[in-house]
N, C-alpha and C. Protein backbone atom coordinates (compact mmCIF):
# COMPACT_ATOMS: atom_id res chain seq x y z
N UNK A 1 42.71 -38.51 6.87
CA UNK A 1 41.45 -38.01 6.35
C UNK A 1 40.79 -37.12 7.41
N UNK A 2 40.14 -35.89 6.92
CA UNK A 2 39.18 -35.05 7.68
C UNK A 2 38.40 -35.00 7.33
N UNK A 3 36.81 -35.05 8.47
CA UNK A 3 35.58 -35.15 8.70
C UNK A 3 34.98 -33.87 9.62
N UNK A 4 34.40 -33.05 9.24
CA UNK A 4 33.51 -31.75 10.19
C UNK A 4 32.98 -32.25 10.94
N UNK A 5 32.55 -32.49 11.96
CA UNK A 5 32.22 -32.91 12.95
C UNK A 5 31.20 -31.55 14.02
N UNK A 6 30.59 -31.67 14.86
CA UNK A 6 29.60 -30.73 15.59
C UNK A 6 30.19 -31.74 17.04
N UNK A 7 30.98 -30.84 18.14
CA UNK A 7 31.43 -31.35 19.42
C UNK A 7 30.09 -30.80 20.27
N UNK A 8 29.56 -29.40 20.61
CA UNK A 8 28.98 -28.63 21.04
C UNK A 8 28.24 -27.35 20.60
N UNK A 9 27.12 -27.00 21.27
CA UNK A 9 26.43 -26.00 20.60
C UNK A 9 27.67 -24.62 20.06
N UNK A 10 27.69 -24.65 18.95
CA UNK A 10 28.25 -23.77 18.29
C UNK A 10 29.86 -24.11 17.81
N UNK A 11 30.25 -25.13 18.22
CA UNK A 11 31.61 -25.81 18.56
C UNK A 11 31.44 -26.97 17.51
N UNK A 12 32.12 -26.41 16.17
CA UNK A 12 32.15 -27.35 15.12
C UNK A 12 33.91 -27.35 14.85
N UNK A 13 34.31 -28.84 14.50
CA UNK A 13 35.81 -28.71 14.10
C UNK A 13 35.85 -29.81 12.60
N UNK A 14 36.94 -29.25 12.72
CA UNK A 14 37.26 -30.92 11.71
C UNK A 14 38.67 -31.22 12.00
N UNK A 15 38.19 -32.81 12.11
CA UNK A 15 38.99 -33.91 13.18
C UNK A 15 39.14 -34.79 11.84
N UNK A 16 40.57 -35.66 12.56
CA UNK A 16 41.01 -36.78 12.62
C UNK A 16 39.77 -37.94 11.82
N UNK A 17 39.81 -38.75 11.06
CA UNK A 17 38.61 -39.53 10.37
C UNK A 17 39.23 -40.97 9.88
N UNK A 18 39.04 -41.69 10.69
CA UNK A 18 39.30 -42.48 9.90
C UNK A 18 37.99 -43.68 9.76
N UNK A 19 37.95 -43.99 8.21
CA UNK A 19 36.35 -44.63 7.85
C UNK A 19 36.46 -46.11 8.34
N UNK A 20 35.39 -46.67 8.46
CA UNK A 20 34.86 -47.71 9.07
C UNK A 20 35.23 -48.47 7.52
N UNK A 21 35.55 -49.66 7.78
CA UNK A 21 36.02 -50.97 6.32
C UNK A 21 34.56 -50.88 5.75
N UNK A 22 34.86 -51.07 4.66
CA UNK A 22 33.98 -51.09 3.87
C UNK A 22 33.07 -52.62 3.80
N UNK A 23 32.27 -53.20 3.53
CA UNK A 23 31.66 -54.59 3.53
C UNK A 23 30.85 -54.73 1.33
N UNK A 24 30.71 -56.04 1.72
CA UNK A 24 29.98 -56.38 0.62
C UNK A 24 28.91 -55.65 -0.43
N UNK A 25 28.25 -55.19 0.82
CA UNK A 25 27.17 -54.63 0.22
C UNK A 25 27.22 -52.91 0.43
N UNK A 26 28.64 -52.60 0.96
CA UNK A 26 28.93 -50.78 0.74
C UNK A 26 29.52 -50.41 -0.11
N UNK A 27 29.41 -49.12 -0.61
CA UNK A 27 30.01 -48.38 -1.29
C UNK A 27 30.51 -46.81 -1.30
N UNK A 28 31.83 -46.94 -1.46
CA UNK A 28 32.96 -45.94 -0.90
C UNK A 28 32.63 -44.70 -2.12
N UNK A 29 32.60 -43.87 -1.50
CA UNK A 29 32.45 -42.20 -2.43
C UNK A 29 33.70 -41.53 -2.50
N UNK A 30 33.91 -40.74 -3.19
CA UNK A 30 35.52 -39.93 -3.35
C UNK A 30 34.31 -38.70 -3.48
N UNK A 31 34.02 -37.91 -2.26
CA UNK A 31 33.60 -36.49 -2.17
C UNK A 31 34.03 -35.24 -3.64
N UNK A 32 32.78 -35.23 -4.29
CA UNK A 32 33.32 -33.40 -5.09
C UNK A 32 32.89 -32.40 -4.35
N UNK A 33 31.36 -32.63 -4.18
CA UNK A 33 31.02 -31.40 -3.23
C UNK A 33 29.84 -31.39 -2.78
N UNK A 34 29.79 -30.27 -1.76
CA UNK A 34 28.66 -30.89 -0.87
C UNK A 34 27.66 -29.27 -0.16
N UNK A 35 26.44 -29.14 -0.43
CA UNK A 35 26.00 -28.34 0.01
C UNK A 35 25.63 -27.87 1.66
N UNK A 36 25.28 -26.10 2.23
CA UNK A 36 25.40 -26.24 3.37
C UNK A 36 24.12 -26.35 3.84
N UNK A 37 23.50 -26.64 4.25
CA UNK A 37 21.91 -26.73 4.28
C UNK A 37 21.18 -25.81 5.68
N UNK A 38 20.50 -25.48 5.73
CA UNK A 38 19.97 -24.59 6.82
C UNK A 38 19.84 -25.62 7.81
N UNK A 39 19.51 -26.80 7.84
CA UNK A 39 19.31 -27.47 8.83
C UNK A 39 20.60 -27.98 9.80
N UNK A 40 21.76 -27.72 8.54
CA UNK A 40 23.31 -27.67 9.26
C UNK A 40 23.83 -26.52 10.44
N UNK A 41 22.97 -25.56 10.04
CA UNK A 41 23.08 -24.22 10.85
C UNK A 41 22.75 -24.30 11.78
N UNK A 42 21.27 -24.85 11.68
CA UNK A 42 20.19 -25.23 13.07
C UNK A 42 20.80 -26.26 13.87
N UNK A 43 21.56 -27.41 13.76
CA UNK A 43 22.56 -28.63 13.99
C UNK A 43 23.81 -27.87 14.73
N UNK A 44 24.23 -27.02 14.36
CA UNK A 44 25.68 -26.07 14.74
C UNK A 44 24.71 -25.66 16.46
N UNK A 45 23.90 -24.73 15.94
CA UNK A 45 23.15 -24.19 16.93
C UNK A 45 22.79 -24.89 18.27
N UNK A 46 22.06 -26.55 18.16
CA UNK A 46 21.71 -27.25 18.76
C UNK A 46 23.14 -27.56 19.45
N UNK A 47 24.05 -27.98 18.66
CA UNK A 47 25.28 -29.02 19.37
C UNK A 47 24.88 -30.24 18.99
N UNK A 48 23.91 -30.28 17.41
CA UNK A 48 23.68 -31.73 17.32
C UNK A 48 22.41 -32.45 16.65
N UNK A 49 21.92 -33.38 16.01
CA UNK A 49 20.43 -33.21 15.69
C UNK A 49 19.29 -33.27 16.80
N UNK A 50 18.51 -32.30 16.95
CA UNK A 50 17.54 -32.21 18.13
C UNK A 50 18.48 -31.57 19.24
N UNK A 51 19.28 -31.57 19.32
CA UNK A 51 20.24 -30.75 20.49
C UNK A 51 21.15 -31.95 21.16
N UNK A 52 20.55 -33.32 20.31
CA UNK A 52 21.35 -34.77 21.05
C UNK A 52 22.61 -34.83 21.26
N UNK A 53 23.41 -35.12 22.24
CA UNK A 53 24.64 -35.34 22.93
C UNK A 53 25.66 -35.84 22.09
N UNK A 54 27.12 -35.75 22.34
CA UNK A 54 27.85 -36.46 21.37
C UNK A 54 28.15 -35.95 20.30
N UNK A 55 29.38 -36.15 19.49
CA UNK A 55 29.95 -35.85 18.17
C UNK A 55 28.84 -35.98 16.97
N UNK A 56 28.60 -35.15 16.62
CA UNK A 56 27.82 -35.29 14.96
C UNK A 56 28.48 -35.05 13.72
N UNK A 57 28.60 -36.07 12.92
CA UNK A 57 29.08 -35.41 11.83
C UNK A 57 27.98 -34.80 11.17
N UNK A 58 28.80 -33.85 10.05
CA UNK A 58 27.93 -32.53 9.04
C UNK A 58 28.10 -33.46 7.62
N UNK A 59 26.50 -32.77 7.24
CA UNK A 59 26.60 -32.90 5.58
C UNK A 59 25.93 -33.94 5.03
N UNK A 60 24.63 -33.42 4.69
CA UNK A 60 24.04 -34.41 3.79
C UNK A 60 23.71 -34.50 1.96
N UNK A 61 24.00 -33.17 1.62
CA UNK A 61 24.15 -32.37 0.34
C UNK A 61 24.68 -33.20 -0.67
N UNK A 62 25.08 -34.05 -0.76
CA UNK A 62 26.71 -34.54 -1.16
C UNK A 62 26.70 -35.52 -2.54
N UNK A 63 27.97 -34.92 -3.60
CA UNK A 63 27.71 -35.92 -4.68
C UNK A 63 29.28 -36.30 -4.92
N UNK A 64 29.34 -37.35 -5.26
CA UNK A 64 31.17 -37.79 -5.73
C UNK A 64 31.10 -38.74 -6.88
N UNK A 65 32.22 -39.56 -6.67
CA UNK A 65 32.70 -40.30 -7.79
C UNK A 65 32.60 -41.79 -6.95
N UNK A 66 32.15 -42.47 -7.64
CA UNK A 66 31.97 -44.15 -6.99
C UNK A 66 33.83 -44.17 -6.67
N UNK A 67 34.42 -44.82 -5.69
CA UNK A 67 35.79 -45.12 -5.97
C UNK A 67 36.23 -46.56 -5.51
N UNK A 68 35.13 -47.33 -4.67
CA UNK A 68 35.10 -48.91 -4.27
C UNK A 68 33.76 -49.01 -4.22
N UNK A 69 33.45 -50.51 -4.96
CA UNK A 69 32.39 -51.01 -5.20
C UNK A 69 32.37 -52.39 -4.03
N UNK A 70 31.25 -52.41 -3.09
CA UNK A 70 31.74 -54.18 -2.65
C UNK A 70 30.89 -55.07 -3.80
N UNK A 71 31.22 -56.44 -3.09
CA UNK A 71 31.19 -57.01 -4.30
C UNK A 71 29.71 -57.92 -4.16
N UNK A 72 28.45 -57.68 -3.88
CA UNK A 72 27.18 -57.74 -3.64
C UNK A 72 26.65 -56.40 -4.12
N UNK A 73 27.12 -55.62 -4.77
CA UNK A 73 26.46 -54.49 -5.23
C UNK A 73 26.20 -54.33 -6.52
N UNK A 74 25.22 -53.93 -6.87
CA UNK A 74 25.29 -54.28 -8.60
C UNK A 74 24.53 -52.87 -9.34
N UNK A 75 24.99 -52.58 -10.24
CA UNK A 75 25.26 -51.29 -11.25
C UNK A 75 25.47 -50.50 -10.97
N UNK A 76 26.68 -50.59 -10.15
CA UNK A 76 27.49 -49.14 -10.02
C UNK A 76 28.94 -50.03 -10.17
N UNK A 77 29.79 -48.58 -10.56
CA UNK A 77 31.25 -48.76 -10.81
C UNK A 77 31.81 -47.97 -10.61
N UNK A 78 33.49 -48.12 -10.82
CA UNK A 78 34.22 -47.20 -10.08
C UNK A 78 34.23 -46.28 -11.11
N UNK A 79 34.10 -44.70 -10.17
CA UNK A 79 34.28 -43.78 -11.38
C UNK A 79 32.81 -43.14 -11.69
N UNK A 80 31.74 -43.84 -11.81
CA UNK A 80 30.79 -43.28 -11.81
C UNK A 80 29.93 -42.11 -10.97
N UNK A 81 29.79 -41.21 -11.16
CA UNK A 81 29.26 -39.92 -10.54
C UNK A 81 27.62 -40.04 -9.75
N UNK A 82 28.01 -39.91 -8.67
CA UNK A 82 26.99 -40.40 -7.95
C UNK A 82 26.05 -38.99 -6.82
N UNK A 83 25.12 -39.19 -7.03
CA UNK A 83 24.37 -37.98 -5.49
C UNK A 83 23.81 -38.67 -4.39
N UNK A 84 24.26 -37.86 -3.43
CA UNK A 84 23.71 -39.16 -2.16
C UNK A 84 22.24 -38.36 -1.73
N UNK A 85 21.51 -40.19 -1.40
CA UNK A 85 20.15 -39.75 -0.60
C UNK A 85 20.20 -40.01 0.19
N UNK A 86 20.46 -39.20 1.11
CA UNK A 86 20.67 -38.96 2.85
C UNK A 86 19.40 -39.97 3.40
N UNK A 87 18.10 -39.52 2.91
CA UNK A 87 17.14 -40.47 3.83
C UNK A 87 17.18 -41.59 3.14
N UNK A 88 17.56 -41.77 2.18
CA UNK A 88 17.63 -43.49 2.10
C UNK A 88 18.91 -44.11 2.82
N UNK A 89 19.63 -44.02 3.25
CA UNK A 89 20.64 -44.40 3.70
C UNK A 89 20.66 -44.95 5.02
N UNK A 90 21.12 -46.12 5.41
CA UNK A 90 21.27 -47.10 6.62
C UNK A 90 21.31 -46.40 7.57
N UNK A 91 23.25 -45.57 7.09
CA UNK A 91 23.42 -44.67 8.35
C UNK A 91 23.12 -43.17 8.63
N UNK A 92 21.63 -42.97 8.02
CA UNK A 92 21.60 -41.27 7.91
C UNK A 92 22.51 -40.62 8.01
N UNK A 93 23.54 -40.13 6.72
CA UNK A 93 24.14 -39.29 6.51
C UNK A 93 24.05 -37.95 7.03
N UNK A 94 24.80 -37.34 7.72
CA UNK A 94 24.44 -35.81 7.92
C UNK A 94 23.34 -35.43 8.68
N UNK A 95 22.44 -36.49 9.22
CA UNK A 95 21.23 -35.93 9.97
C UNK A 95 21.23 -37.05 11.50
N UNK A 96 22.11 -37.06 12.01
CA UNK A 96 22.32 -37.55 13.10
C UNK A 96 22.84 -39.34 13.25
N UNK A 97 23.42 -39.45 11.99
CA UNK A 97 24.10 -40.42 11.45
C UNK A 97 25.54 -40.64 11.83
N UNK A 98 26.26 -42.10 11.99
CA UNK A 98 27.86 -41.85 11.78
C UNK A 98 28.27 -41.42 11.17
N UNK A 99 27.87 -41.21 9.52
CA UNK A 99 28.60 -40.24 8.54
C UNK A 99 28.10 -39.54 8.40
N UNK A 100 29.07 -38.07 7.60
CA UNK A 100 28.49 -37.36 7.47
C UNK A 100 29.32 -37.02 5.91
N UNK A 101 28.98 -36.12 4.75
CA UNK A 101 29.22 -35.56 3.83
C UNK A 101 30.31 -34.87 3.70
N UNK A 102 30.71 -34.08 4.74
CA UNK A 102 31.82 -33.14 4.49
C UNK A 102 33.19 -34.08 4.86
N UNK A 103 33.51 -34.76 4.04
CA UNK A 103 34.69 -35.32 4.53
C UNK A 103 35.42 -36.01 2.82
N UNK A 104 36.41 -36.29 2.79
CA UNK A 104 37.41 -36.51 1.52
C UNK A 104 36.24 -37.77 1.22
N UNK A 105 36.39 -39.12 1.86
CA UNK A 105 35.79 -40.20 1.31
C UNK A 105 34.43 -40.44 2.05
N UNK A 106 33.38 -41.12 1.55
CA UNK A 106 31.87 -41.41 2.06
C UNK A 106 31.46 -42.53 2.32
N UNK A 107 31.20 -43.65 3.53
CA UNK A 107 30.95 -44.96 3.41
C UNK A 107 29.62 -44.50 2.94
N UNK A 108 29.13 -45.45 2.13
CA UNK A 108 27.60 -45.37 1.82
C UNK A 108 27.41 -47.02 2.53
N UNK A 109 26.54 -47.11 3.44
CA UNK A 109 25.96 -48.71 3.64
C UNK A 109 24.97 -48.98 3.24
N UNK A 110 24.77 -50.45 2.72
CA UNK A 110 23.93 -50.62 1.92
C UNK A 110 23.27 -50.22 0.36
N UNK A 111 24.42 -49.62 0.11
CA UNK A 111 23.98 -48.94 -1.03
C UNK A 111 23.30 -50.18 -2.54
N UNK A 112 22.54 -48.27 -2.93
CA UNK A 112 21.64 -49.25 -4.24
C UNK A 112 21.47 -48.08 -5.10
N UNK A 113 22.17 -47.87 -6.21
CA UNK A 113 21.65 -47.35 -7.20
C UNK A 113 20.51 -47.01 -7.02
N UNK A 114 19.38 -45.67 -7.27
CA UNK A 114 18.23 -45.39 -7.92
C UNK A 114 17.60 -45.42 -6.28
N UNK A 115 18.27 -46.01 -5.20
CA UNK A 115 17.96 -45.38 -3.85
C UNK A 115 18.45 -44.66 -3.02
N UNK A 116 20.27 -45.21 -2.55
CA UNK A 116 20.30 -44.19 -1.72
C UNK A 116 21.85 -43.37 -2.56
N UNK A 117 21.92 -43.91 -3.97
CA UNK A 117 22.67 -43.21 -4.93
C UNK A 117 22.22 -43.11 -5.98
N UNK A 118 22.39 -41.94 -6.37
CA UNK A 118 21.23 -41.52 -7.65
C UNK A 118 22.55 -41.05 -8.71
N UNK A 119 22.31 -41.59 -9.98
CA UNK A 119 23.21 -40.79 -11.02
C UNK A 119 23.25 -39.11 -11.45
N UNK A 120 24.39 -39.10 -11.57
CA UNK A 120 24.56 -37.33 -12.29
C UNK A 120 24.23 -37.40 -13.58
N UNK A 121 23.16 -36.81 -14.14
CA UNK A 121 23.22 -36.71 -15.38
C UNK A 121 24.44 -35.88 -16.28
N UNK A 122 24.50 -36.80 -17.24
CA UNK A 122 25.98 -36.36 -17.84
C UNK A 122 25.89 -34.72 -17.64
N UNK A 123 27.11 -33.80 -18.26
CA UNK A 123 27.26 -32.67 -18.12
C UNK A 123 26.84 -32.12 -17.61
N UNK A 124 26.30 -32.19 -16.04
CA UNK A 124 25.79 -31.34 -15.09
C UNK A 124 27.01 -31.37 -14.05
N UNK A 125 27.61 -30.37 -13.85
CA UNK A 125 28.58 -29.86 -12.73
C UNK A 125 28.67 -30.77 -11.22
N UNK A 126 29.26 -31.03 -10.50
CA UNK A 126 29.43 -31.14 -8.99
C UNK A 126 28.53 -30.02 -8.42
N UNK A 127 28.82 -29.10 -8.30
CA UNK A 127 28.05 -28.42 -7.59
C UNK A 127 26.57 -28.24 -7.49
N UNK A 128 26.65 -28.10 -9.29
CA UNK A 128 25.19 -28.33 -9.52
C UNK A 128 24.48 -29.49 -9.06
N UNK A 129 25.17 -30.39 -8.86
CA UNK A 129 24.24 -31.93 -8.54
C UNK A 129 23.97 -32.13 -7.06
N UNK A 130 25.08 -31.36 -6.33
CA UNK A 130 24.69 -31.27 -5.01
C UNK A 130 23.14 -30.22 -4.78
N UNK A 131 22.78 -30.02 -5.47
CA UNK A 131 21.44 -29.02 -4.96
C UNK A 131 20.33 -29.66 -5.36
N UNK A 132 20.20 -31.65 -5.63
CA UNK A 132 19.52 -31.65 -5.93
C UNK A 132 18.33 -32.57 -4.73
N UNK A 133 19.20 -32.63 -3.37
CA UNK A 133 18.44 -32.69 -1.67
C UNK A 133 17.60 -31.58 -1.81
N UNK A 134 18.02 -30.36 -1.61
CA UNK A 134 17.20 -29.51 -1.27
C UNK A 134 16.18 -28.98 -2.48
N UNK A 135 16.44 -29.46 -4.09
CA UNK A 135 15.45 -29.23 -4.39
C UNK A 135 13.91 -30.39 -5.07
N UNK A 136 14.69 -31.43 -4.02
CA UNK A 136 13.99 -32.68 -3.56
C UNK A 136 13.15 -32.27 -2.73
N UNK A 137 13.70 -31.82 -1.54
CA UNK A 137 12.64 -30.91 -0.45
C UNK A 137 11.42 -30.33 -1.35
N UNK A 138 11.98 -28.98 -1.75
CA UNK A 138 11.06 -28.58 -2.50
C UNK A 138 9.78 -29.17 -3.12
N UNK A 139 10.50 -30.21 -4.04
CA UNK A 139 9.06 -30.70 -4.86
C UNK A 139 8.34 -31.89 -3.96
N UNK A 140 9.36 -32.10 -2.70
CA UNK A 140 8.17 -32.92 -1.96
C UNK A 140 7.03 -31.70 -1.43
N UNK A 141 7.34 -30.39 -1.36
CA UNK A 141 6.06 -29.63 -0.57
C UNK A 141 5.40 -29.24 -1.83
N UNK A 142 5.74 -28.81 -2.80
CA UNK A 142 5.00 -29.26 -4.04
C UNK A 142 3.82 -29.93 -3.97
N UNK A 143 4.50 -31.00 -4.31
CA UNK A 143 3.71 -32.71 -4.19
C UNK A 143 2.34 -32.71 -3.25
N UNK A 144 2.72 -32.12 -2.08
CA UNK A 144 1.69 -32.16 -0.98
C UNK A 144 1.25 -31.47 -0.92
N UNK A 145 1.20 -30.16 -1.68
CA UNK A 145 0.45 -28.74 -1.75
C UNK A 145 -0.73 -29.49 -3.11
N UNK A 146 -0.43 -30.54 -3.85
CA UNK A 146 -1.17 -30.81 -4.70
C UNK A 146 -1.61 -29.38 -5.46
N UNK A 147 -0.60 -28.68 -5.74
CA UNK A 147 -0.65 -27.46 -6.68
C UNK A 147 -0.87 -27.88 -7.96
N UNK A 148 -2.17 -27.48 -8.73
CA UNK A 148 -1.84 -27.57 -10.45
C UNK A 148 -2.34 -25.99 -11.34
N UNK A 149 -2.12 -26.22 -12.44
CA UNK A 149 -2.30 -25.52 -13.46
C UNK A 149 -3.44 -24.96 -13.57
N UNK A 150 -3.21 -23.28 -13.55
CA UNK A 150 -5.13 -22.79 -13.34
C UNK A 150 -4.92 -22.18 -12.04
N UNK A 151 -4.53 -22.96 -10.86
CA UNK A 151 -4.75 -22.21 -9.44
C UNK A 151 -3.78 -21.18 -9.09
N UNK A 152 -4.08 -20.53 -7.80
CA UNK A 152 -3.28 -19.13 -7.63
C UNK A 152 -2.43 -20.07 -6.26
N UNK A 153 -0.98 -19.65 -6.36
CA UNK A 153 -0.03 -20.42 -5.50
C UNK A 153 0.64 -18.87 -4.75
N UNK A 154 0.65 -19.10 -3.50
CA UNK A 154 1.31 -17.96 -2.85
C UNK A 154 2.69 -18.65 -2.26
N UNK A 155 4.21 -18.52 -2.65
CA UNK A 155 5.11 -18.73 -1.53
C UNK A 155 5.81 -18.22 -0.76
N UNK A 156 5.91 -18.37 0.47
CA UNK A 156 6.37 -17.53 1.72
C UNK A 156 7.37 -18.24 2.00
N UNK A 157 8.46 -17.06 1.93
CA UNK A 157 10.03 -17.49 2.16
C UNK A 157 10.27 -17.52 0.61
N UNK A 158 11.70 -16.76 0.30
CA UNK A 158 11.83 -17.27 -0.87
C UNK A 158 13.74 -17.65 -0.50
N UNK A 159 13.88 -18.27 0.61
CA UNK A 159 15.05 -18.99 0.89
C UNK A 159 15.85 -20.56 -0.52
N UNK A 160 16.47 -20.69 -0.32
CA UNK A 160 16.71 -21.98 -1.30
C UNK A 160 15.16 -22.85 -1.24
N UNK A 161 14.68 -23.26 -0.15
CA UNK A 161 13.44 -24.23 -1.07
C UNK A 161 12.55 -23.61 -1.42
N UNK A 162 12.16 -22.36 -0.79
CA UNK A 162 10.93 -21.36 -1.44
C UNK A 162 11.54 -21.46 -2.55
N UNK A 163 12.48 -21.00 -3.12
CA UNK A 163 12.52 -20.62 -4.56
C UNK A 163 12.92 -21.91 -5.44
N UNK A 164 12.96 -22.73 -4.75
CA UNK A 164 12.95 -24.32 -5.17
C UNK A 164 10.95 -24.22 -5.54
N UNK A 165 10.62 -24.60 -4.77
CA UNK A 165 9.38 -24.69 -4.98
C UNK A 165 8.33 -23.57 -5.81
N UNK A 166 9.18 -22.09 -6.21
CA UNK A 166 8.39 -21.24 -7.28
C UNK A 166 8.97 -21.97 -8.52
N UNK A 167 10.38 -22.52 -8.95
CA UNK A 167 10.87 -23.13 -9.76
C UNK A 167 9.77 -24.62 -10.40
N UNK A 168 9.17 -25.67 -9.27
CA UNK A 168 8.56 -26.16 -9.40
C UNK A 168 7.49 -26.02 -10.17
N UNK A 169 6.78 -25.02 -9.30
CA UNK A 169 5.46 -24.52 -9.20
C UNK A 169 5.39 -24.32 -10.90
N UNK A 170 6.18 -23.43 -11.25
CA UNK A 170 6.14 -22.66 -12.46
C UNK A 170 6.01 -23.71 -13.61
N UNK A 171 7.27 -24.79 -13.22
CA UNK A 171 7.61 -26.13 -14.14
C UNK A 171 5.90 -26.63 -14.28
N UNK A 172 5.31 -26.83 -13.41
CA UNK A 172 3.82 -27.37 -13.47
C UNK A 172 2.66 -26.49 -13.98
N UNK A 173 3.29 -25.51 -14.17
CA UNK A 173 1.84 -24.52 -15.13
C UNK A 173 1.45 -23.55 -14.33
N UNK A 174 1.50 -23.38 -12.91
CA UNK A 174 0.87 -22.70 -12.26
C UNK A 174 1.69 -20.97 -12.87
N UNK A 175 0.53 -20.18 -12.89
CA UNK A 175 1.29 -18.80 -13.53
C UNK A 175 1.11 -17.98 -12.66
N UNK A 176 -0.28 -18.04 -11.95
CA UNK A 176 -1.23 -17.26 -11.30
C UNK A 176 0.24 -17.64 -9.88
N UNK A 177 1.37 -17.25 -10.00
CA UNK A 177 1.99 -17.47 -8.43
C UNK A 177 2.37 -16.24 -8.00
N UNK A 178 2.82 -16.28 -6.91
CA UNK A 178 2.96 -15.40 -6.30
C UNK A 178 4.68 -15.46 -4.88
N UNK A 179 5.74 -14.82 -4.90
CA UNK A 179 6.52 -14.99 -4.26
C UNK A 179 6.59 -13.83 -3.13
N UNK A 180 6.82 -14.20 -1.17
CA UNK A 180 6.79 -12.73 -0.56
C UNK A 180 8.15 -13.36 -0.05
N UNK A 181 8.60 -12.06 0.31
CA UNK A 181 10.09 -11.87 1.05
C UNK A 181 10.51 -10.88 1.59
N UNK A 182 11.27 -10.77 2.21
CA UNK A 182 11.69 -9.56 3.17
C UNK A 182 13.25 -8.97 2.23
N UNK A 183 13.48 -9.77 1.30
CA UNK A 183 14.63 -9.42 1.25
C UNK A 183 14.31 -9.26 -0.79
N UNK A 184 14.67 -8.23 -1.37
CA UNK A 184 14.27 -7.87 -2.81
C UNK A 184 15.41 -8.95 -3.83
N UNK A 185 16.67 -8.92 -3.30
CA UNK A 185 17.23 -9.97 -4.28
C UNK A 185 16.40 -11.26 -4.66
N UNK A 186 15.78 -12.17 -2.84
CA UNK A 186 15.61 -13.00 -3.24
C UNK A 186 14.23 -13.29 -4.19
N UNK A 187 13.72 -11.74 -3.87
CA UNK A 187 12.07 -11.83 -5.22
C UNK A 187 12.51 -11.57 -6.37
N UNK A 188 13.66 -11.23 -6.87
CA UNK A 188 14.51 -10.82 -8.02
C UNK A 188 15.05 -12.14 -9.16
N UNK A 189 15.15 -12.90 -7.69
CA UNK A 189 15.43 -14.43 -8.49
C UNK A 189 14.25 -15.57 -8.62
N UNK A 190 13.39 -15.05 -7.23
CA UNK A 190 11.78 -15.65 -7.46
C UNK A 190 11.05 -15.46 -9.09
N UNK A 191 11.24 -14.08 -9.59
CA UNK A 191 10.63 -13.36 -10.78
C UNK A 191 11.55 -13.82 -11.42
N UNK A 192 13.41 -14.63 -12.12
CA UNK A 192 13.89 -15.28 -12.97
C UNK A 192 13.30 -16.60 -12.91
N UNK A 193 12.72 -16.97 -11.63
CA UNK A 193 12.34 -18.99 -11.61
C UNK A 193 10.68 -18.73 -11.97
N UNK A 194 9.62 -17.84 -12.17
CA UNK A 194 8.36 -18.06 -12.89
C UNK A 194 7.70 -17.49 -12.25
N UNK A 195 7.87 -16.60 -10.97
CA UNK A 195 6.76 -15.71 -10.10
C UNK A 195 6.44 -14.55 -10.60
N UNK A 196 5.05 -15.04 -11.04
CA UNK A 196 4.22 -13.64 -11.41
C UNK A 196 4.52 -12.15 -11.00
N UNK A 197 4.15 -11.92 -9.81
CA UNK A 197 4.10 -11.12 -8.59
C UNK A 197 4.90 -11.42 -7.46
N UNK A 198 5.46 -10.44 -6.79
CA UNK A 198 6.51 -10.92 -5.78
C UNK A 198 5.72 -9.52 -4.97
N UNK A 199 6.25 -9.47 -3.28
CA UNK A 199 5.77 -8.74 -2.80
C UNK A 199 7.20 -8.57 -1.40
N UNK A 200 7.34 -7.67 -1.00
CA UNK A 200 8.38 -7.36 -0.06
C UNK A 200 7.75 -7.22 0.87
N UNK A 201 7.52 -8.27 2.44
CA UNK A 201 6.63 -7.79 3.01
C UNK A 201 7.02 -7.16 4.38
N UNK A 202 8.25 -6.65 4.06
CA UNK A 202 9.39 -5.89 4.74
C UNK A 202 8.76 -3.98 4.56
N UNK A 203 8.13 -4.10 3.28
CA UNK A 203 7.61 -2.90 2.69
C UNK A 203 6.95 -2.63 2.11
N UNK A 204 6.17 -3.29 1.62
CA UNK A 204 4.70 -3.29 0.83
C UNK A 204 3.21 -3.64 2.32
């Protein structure tokens, strides 16, 4: 089995993996796919989370197929399509954790349905289900912007969670929004997810 791993600033490989036994209360993932997240970039950059010493594994994005259940775990099964929540998880996945996402199989420890494994709703893709961390991010700044319906919303950056969060925004009524960017594609797709007005502030 191979696992991506972060040795040194900029010095990422993928190594040799072999997973830790599984226990009672874990549950084993069979990887479909897994998103790259900006904070993986920033992690490459460092040599690590915070710049910390030592092997890191990559990848917190990540959704698969249940493929071992232990046997203290209850409503999940094998086979079932699962998305991982990195911050609920024992061993922080992907964010300065022993595991990490990018690898064939996933110990999950401790796992629990509806915490740190969330179901795929039927007919939604692998890929698609992996985007749903970062647009978790999103509606947590949402959430804390306490944005509603009626007010004028400006978002800066329209990177994956900016445009996570005009997607939001829009979902909640707000019309009066507004998307800026340096780059015109990404106000192109700001104005398909519900932004009023977009502004290039590269050139406007």
């Amino acid at each position: 089995m191979k696992v991506l791993n972060i040795h040194a600033p900029g010095d990422v490989r993928l190594d040799d993996y072999q997973m830790p036994e599984a226990g009672p209360r874990d549950v084993v993932l069979k990887m479909k796919a897994c998103g790259i997240c900006g904070s993986d970039l920033s992690y490459i950059k460092w040599g690590g989370v915070g710049g910390s010493a030592g092997i890191t594994p990559l990848g917190h994005e990540g959704v698969g197929e249940v493929l071992r259940v232990g046997s203290e775990v209850s409503g999940l099964s094998v086979g079932d399509a699962m998305i991982v929540n990195p911050m609920a998880t024992t061993n922080n996945i992907g964010n300065g954790g022993t595991e990490g996402a990018f690898v064939n199989e996933l110990l999950i420890r401790d796992a629990g349905k509806g915490t740190s494994l969330l179901p795929v709703p039927e007919g939604v893709p692998y890929d698609v289900a992996a985007m749903c961390e970062p647009l978790a991010v999103a509606m947590h700044g949402v959430n804390r912007a306490r944005a509603k319906a009626g007010e004028k919303v400006v978002v800066f950056g329209c990177g994956p969670i900016g445009l996570g969060m005009v997607l939001w925004l829009a979902d909640r009524g707000v019309e009066e929004l507004i998307a800026v960017d340096l780059a015109d594609e990404r106000l192109e797709r700001a104005t398909a997810l519900g932004a009023k007005y977009v502004i290039n502030a590269g050139s406007e």
